[in-house]
PDB file of N, CA and C in Angstrom:
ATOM      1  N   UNK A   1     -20.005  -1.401  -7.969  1.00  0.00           N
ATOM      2  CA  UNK A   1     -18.910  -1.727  -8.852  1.00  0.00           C
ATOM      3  C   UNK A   1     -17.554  -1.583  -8.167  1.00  0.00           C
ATOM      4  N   UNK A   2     -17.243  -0.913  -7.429  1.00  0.00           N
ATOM      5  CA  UNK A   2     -16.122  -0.297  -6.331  1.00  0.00           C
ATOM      6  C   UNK A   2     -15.928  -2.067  -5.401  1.00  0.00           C
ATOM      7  N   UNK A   3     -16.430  -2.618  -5.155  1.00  0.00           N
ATOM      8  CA  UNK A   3     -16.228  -3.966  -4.928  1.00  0.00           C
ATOM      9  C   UNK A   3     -15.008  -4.808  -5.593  1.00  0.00           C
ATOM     10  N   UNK A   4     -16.117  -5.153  -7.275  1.00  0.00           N
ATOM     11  CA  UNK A   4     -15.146  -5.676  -8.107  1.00  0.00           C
ATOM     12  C   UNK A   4     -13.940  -5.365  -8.556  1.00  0.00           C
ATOM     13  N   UNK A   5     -13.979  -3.505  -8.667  1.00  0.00           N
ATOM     14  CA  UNK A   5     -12.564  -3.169  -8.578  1.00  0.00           C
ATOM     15  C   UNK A   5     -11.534  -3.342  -7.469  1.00  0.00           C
ATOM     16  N   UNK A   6     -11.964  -2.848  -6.305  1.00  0.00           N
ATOM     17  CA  UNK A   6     -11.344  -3.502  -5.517  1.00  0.00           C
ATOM     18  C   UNK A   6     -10.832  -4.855  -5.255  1.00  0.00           C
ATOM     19  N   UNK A   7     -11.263  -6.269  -5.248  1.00  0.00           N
ATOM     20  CA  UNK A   7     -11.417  -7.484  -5.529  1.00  0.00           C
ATOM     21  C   UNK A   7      -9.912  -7.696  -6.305  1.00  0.00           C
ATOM     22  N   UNK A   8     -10.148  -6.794  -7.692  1.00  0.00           N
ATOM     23  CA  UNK A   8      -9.349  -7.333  -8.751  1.00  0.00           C
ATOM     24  C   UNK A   8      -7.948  -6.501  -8.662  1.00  0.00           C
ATOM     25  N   UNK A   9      -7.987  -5.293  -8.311  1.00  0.00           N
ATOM     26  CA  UNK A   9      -6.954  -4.571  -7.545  1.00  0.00           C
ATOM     27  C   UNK A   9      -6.205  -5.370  -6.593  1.00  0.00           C
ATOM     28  N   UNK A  10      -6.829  -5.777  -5.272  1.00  0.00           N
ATOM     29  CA  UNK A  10      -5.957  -7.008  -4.285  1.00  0.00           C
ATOM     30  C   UNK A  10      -5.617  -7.843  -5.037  1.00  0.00           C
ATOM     31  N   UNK A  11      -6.312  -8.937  -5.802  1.00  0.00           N
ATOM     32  CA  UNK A  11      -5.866  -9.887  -6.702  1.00  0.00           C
ATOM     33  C   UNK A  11      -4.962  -9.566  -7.384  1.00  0.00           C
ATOM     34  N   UNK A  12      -4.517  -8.501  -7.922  1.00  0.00           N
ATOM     35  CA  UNK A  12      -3.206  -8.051  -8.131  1.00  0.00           C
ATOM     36  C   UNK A  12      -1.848  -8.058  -7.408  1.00  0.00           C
ATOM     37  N   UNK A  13      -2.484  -7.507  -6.460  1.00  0.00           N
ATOM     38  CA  UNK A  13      -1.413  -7.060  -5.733  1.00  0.00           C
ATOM     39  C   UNK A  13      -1.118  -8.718  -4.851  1.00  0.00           C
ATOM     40  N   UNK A  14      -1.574  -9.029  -4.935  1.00  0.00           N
ATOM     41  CA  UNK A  14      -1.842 -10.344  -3.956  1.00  0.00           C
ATOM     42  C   UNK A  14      -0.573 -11.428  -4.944  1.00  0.00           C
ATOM     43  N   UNK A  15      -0.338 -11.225  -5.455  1.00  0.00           N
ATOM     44  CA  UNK A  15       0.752 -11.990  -6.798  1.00  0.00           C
ATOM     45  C   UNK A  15       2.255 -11.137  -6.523  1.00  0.00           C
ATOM     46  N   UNK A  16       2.526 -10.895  -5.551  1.00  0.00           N
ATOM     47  CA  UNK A  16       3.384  -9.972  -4.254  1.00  0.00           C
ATOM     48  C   UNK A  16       4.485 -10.462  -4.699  1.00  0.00           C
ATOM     49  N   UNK A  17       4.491 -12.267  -4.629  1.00  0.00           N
ATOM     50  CA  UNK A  17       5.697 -13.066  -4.298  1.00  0.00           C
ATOM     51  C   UNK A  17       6.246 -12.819  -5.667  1.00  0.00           C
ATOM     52  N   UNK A  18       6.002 -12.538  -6.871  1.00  0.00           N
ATOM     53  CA  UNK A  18       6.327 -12.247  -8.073  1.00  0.00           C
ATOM     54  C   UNK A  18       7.396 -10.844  -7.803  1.00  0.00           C
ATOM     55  N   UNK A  19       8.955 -11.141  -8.664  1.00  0.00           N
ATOM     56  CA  UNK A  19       9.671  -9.920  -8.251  1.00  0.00           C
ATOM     57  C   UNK A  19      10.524  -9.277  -9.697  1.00  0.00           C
ATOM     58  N   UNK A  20       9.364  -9.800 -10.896  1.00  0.00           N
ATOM     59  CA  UNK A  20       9.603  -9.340 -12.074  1.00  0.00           C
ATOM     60  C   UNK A  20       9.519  -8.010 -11.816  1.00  0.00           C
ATOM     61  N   UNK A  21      10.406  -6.987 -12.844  1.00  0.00           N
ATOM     62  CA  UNK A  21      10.019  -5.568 -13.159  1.00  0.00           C
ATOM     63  C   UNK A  21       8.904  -5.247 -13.681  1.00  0.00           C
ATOM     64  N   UNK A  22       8.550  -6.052 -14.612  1.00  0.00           N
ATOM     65  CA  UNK A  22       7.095  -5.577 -15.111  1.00  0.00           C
ATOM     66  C   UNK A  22       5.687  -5.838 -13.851  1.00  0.00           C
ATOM     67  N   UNK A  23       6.224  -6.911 -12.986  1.00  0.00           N
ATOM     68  CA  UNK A  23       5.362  -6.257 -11.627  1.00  0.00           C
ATOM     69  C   UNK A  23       5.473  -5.509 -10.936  1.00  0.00           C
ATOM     70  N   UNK A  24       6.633  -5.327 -10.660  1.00  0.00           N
ATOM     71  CA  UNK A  24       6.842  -3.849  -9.887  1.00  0.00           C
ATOM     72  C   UNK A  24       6.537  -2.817 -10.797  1.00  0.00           C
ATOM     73  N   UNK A  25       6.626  -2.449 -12.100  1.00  0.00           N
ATOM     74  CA  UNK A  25       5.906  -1.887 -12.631  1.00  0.00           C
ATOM     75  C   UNK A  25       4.259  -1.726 -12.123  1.00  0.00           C
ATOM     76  N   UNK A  26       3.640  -2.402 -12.403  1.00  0.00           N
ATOM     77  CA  UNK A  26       2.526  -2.447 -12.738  1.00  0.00           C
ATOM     78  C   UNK A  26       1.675  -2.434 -10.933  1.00  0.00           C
ATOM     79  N   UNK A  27       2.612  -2.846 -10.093  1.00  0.00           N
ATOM     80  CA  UNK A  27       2.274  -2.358  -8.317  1.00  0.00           C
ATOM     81  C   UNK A  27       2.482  -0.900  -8.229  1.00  0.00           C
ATOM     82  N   UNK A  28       3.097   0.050  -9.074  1.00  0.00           N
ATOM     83  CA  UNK A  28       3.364   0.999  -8.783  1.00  0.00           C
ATOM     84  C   UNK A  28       2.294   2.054  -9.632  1.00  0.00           C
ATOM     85  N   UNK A  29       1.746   1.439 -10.545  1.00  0.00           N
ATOM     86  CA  UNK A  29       0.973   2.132 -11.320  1.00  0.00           C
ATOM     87  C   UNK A  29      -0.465   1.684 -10.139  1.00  0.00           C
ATOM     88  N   UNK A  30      -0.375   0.520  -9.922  1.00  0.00           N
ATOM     89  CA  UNK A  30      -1.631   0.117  -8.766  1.00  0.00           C
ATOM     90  C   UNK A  30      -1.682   1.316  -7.422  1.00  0.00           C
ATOM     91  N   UNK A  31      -0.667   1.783  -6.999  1.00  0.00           N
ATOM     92  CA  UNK A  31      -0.481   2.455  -5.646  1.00  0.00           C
ATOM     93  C   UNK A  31      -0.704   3.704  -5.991  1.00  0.00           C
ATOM     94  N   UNK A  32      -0.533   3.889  -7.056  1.00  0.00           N
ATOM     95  CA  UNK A  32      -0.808   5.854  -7.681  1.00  0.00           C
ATOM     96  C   UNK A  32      -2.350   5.683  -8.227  1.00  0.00           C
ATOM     97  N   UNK A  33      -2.450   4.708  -8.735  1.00  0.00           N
ATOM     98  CA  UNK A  33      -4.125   5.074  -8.695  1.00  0.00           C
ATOM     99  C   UNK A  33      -4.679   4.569  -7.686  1.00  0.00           C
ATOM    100  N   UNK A  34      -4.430   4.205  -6.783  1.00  0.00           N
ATOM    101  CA  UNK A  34      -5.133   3.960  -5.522  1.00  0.00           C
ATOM    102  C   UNK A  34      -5.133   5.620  -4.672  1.00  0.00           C
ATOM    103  N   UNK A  35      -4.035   5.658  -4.418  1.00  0.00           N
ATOM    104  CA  UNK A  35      -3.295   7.212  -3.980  1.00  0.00           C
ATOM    105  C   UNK A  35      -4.768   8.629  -4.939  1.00  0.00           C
ATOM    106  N   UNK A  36      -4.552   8.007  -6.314  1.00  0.00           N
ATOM    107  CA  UNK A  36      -5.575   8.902  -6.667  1.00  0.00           C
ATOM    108  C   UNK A  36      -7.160   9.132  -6.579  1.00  0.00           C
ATOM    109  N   UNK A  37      -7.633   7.449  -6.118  1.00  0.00           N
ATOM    110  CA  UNK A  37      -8.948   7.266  -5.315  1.00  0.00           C
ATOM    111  C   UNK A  37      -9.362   8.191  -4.187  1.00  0.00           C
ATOM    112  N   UNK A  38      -8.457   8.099  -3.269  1.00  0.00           N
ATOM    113  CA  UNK A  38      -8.305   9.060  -1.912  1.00  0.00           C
ATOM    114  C   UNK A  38      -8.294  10.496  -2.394  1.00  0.00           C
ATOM    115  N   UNK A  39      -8.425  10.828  -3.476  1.00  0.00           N
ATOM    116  CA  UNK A  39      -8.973  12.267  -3.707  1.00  0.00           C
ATOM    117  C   UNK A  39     -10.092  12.590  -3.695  1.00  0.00           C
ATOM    118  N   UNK A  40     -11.100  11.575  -3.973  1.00  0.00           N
ATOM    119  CA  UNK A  40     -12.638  11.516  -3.634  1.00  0.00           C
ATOM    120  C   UNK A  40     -12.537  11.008  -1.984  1.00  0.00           C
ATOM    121  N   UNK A  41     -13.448  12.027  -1.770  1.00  0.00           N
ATOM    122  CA  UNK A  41     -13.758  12.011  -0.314  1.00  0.00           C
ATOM    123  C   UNK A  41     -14.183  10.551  -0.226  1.00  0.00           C
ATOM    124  N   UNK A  42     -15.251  10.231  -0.742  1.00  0.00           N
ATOM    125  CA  UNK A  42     -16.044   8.782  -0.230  1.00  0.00           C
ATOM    126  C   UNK A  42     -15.374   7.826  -0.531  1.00  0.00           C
ATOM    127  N   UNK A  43     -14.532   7.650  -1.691  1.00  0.00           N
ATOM    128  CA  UNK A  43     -13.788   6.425  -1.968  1.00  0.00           C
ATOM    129  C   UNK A  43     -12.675   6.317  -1.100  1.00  0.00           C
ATOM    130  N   UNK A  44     -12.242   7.469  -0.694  1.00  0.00           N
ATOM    131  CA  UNK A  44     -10.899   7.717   0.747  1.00  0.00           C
ATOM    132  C   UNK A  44     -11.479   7.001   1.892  1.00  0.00           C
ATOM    133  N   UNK A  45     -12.971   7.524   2.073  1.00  0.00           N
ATOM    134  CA  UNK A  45     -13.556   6.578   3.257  1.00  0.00           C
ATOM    135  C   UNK A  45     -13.347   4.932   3.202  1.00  0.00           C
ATOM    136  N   UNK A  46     -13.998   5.175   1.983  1.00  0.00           N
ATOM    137  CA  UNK A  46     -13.885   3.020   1.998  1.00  0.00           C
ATOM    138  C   UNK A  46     -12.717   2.706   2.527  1.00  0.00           C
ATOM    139  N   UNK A  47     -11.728   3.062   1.197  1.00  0.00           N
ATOM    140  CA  UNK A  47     -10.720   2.733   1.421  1.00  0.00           C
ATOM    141  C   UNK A  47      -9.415   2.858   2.759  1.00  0.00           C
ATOM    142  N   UNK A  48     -10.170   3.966   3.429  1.00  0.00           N
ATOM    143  CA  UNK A  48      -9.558   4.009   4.917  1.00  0.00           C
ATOM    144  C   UNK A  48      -9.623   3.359   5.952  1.00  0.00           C
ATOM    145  N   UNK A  49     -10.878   2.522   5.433  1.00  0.00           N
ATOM    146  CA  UNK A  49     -11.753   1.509   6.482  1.00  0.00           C
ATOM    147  C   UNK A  49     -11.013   0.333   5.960  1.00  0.00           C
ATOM    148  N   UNK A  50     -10.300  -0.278   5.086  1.00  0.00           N
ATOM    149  CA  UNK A  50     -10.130  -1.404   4.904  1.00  0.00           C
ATOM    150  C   UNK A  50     -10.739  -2.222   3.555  1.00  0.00           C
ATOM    151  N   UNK A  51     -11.887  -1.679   3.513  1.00  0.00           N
ATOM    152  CA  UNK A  51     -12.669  -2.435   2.530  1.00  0.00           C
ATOM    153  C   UNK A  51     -11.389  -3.062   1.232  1.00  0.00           C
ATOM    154  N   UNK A  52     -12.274  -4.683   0.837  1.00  0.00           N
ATOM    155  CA  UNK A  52     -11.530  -5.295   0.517  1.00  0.00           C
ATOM    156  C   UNK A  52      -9.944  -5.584   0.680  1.00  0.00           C
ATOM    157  N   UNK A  53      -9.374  -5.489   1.705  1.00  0.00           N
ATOM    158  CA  UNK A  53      -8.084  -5.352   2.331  1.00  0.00           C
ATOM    159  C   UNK A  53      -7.409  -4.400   2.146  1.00  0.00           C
ATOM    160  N   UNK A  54      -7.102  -3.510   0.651  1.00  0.00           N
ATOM    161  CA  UNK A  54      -6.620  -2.960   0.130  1.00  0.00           C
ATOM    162  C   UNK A  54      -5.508  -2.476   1.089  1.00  0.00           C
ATOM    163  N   UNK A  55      -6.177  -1.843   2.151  1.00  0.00           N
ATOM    164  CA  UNK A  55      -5.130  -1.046   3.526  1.00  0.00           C
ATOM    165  C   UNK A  55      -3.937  -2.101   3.585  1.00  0.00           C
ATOM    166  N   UNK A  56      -4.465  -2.466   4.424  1.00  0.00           N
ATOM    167  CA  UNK A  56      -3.460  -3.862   5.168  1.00  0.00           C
ATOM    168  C   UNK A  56      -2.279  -4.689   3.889  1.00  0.00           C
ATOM    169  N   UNK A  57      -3.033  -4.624   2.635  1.00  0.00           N
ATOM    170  CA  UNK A  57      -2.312  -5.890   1.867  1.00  0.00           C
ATOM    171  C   UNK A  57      -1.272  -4.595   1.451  1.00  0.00           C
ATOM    172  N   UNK A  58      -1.811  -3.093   1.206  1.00  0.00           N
ATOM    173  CA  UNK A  58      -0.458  -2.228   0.962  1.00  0.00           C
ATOM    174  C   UNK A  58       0.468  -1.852   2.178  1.00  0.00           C
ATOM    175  N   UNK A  59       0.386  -1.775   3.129  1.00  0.00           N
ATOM    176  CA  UNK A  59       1.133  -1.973   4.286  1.00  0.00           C
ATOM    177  C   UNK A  59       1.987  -3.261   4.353  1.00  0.00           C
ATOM    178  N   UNK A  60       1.464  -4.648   3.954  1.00  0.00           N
ATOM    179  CA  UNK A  60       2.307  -5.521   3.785  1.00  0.00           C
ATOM    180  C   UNK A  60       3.397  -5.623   2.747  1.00  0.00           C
ATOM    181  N   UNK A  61       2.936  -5.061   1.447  1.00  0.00           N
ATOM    182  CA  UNK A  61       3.947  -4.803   0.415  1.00  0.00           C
ATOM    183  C   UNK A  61       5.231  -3.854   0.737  1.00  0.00           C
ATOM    184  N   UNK A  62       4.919  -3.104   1.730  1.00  0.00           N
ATOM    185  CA  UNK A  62       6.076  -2.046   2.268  1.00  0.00           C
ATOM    186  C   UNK A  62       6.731  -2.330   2.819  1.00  0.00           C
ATOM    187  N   UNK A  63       6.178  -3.277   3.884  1.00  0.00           N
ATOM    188  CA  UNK A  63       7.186  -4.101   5.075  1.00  0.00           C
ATOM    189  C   UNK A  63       7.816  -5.051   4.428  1.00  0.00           C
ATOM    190  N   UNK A  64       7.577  -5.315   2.916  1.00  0.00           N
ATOM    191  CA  UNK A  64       8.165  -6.646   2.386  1.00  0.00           C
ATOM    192  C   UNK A  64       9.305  -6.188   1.876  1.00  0.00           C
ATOM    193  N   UNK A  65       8.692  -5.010   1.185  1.00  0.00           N
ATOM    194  CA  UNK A  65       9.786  -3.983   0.034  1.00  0.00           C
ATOM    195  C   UNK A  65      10.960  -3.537   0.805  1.00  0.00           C
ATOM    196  N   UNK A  66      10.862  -3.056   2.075  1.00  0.00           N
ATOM    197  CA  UNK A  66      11.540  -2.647   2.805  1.00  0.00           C
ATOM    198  C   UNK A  66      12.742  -3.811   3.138  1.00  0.00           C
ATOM    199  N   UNK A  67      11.954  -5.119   4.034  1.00  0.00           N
ATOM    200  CA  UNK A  67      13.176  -5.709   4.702  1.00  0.00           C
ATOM    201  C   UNK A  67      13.972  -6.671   3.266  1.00  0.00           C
ATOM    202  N   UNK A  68      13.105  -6.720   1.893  1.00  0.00           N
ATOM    203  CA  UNK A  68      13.660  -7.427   0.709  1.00  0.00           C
ATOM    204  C   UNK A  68      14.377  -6.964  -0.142  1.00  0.00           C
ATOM    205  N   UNK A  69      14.362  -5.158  -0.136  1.00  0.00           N
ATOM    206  CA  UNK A  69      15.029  -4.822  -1.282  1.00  0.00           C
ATOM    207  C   UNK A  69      14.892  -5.333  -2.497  1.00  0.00           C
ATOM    208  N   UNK A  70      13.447  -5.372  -2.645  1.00  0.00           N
ATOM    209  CA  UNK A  70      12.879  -6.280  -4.312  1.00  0.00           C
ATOM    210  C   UNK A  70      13.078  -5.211  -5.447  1.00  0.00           C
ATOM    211  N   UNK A  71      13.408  -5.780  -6.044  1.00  0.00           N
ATOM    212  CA  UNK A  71      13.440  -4.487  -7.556  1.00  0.00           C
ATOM    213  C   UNK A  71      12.282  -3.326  -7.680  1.00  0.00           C
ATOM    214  N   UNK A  72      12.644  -2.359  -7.387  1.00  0.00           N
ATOM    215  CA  UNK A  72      12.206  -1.084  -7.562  1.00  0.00           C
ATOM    216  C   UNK A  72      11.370  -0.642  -6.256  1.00  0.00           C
ATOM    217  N   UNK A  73      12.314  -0.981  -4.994  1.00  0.00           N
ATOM    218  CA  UNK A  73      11.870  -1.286  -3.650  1.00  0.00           C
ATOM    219  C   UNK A  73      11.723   0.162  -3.334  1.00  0.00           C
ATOM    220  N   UNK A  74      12.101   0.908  -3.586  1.00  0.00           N
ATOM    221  CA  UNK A  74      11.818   2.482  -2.687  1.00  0.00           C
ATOM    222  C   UNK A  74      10.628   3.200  -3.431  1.00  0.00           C
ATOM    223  N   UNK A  75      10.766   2.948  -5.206  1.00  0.00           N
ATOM    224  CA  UNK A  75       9.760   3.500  -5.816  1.00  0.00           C
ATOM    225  C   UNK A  75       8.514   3.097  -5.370  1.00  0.00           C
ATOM    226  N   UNK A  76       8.753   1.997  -4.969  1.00  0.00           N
ATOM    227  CA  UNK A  76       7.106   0.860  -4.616  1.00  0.00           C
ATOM    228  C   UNK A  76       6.865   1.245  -3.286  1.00  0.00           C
ATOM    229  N   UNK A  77       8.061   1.381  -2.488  1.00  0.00           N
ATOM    230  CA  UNK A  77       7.544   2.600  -0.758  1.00  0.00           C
ATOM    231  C   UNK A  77       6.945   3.859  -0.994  1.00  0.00           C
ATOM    232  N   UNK A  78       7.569   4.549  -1.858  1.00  0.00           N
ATOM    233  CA  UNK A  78       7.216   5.886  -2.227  1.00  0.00           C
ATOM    234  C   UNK A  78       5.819   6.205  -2.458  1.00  0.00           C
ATOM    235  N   UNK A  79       5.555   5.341  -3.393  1.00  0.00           N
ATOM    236  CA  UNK A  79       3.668   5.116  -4.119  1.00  0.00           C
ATOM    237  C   UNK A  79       3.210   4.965  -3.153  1.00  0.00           C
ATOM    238  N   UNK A  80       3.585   3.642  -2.228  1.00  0.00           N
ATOM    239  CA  UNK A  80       2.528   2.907  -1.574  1.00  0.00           C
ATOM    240  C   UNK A  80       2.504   4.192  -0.628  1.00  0.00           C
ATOM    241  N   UNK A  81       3.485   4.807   0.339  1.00  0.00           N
ATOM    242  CA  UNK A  81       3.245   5.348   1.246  1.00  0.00           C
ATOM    243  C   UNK A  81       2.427   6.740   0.972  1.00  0.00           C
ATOM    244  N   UNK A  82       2.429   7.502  -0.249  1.00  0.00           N
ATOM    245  CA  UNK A  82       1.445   8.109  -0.727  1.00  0.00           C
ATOM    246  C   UNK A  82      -0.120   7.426  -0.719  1.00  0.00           C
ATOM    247  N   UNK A  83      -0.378   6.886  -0.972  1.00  0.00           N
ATOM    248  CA  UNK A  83      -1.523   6.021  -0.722  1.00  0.00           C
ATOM    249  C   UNK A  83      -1.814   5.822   0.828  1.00  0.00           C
ATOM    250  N   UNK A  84      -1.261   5.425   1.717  1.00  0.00           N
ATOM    251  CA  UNK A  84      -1.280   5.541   3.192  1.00  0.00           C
ATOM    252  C   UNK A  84      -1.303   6.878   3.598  1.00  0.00           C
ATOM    253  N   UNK A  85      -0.614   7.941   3.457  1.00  0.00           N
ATOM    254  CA  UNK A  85      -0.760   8.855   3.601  1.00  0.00           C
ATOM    255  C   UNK A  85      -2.436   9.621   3.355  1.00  0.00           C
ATOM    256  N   UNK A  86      -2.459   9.838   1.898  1.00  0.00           N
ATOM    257  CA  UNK A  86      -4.048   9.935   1.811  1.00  0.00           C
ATOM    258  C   UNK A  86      -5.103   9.080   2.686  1.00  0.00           C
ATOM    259  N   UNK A  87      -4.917   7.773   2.788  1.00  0.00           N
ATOM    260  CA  UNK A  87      -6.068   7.152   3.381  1.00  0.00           C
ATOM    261  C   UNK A  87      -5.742   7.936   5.221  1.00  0.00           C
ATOM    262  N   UNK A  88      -4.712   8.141   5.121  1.00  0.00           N
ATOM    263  CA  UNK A  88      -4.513   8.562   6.538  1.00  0.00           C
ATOM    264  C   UNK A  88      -5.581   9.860   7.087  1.00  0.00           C
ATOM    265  N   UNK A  89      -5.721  10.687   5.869  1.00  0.00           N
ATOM    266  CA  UNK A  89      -6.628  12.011   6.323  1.00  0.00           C
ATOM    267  C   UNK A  89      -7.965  11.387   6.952  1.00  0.00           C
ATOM    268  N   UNK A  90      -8.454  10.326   6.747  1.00  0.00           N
ATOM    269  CA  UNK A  90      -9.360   9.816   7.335  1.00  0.00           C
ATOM    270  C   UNK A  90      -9.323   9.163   8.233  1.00  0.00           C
ATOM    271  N   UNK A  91     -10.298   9.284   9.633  1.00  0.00           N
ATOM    272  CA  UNK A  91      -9.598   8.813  10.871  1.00  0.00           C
ATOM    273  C   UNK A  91     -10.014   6.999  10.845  1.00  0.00           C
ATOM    274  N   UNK A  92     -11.035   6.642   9.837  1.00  0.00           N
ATOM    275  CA  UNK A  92     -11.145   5.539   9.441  1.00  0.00           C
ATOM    276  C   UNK A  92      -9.962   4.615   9.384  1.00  0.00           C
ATOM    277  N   UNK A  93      -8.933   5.751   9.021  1.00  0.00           N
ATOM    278  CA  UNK A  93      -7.319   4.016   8.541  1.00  0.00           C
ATOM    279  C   UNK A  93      -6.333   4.173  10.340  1.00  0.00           C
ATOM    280  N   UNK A  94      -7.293   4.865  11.054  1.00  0.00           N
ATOM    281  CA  UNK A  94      -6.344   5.298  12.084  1.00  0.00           C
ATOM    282  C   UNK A  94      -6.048   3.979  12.956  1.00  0.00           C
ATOM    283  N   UNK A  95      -7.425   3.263  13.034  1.00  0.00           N
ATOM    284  CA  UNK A  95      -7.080   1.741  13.953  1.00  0.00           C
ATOM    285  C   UNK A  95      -5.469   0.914  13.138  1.00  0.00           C
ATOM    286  N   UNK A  96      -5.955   1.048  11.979  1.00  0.00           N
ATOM    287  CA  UNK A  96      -5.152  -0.106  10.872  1.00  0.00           C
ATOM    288  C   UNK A  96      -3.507   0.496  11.261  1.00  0.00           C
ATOM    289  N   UNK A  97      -3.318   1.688  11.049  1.00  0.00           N
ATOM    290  CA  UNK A  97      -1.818   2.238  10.985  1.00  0.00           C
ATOM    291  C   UNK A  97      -1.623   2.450  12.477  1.00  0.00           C
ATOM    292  N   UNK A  98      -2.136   2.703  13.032  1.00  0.00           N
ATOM    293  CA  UNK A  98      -1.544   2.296  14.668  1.00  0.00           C
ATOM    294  C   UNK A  98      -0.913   1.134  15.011  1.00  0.00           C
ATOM    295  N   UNK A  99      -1.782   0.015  14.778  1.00  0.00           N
ATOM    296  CA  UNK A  99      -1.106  -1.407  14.350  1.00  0.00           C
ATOM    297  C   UNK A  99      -0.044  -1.538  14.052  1.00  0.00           C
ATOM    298  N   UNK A 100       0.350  -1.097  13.053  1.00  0.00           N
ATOM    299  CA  UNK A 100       1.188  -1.435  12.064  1.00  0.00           C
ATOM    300  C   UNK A 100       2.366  -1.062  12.416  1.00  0.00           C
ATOM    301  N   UNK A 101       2.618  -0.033  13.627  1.00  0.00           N
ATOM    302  CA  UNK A 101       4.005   1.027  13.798  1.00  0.00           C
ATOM    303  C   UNK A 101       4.584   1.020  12.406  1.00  0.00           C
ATOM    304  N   UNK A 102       4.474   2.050  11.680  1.00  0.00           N
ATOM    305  CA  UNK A 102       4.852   2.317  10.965  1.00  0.00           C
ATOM    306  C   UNK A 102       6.306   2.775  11.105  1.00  0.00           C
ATOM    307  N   UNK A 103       6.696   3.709  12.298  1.00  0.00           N
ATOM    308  CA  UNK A 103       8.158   3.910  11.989  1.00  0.00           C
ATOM    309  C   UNK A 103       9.253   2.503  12.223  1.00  0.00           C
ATOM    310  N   UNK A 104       8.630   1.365  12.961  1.00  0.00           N
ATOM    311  CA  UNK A 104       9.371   0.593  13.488  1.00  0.00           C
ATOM    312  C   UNK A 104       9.210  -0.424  11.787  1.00  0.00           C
ATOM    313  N   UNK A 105       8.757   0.070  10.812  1.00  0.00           N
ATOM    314  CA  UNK A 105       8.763  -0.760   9.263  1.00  0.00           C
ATOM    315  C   UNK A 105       9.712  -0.127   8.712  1.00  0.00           C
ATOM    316  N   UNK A 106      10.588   0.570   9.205  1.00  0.00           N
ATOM    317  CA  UNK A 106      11.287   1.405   8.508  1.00  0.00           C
ATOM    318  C   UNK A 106      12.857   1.093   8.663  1.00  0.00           C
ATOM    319  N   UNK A 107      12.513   0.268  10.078  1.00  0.00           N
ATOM    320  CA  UNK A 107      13.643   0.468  10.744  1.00  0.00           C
ATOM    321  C   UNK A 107      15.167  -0.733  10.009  1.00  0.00           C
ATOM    322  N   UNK A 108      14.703  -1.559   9.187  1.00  0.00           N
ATOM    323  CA  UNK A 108      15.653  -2.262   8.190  1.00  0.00           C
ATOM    324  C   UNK A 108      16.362  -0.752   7.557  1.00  0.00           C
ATOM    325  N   UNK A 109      15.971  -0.077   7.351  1.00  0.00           N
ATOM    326  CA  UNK A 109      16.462   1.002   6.045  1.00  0.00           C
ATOM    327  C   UNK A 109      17.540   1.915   7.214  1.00  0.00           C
ATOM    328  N   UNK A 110      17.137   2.297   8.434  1.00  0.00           N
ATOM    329  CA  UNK A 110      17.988   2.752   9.021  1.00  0.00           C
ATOM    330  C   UNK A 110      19.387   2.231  10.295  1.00  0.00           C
ATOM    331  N   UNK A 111      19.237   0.511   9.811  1.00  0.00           N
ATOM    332  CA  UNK A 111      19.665  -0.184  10.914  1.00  0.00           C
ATOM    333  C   UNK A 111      21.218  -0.271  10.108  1.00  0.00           C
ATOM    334  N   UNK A 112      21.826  -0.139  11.050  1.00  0.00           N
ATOM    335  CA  UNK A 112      23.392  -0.169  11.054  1.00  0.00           C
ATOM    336  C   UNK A 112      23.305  -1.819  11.133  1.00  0.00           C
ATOM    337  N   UNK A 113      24.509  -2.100   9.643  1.00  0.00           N
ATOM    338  CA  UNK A 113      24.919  -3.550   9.452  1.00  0.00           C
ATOM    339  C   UNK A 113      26.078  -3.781   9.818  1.00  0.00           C
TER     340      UNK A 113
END
């Protein structure tokens, strides 16, 4: 069943380009219960590995949130990066966030204009 949820979770989140409040709402309620998956050991695994993108497509929402300043852009870093964080205890998300340089996603927020 962890499939279909997953599945329908990305399919959510996957509707990105949408920059209503009630989606950013509702991405942020997505990233705290994801964040709260990673409290179970085994579902932290999946989810550290990638399964159904979940990793990667929340890493993309950050780098988006970040260089777009979309409505409710830090709250939606905040969640998501809680969620990365947890999947992080597992060395499973370690390939994915190496990738990603994470501090260099940051670097819009600290760049002198």
């Amino acid at each position: 069943h962890k499939d279909i949820l997953f599945e329908k979770l990305k399919a959510i989140l996957d509707l990105h380009k949408s920059t209503s409040d009630d989606f950013a709402t509702l991405r942020l309620m997505i990233y705290s219960f994801l964040g709260n998956l990673c409290g179970n050991q085994q579902l932290r695994e999946v989810l550290a590995s990638n399964e159904g993108s979940l990793l990667t497509t929340v890493l993309a929402d950050i780098r988006k949130a970040v260089e777009e300043r979309e409505p409710a852009w830090n709250l939606c870093v905040e969640n998501a990066m809680a969620f990365i964080i947890n999947c992080s205890i597992s060395t499973n998300s370690h390939p994915f966030l190496i990738n990603e340089d994470i501090p260099r996603m940051f670097a819009p927020i600290v760049k002198k204009k």
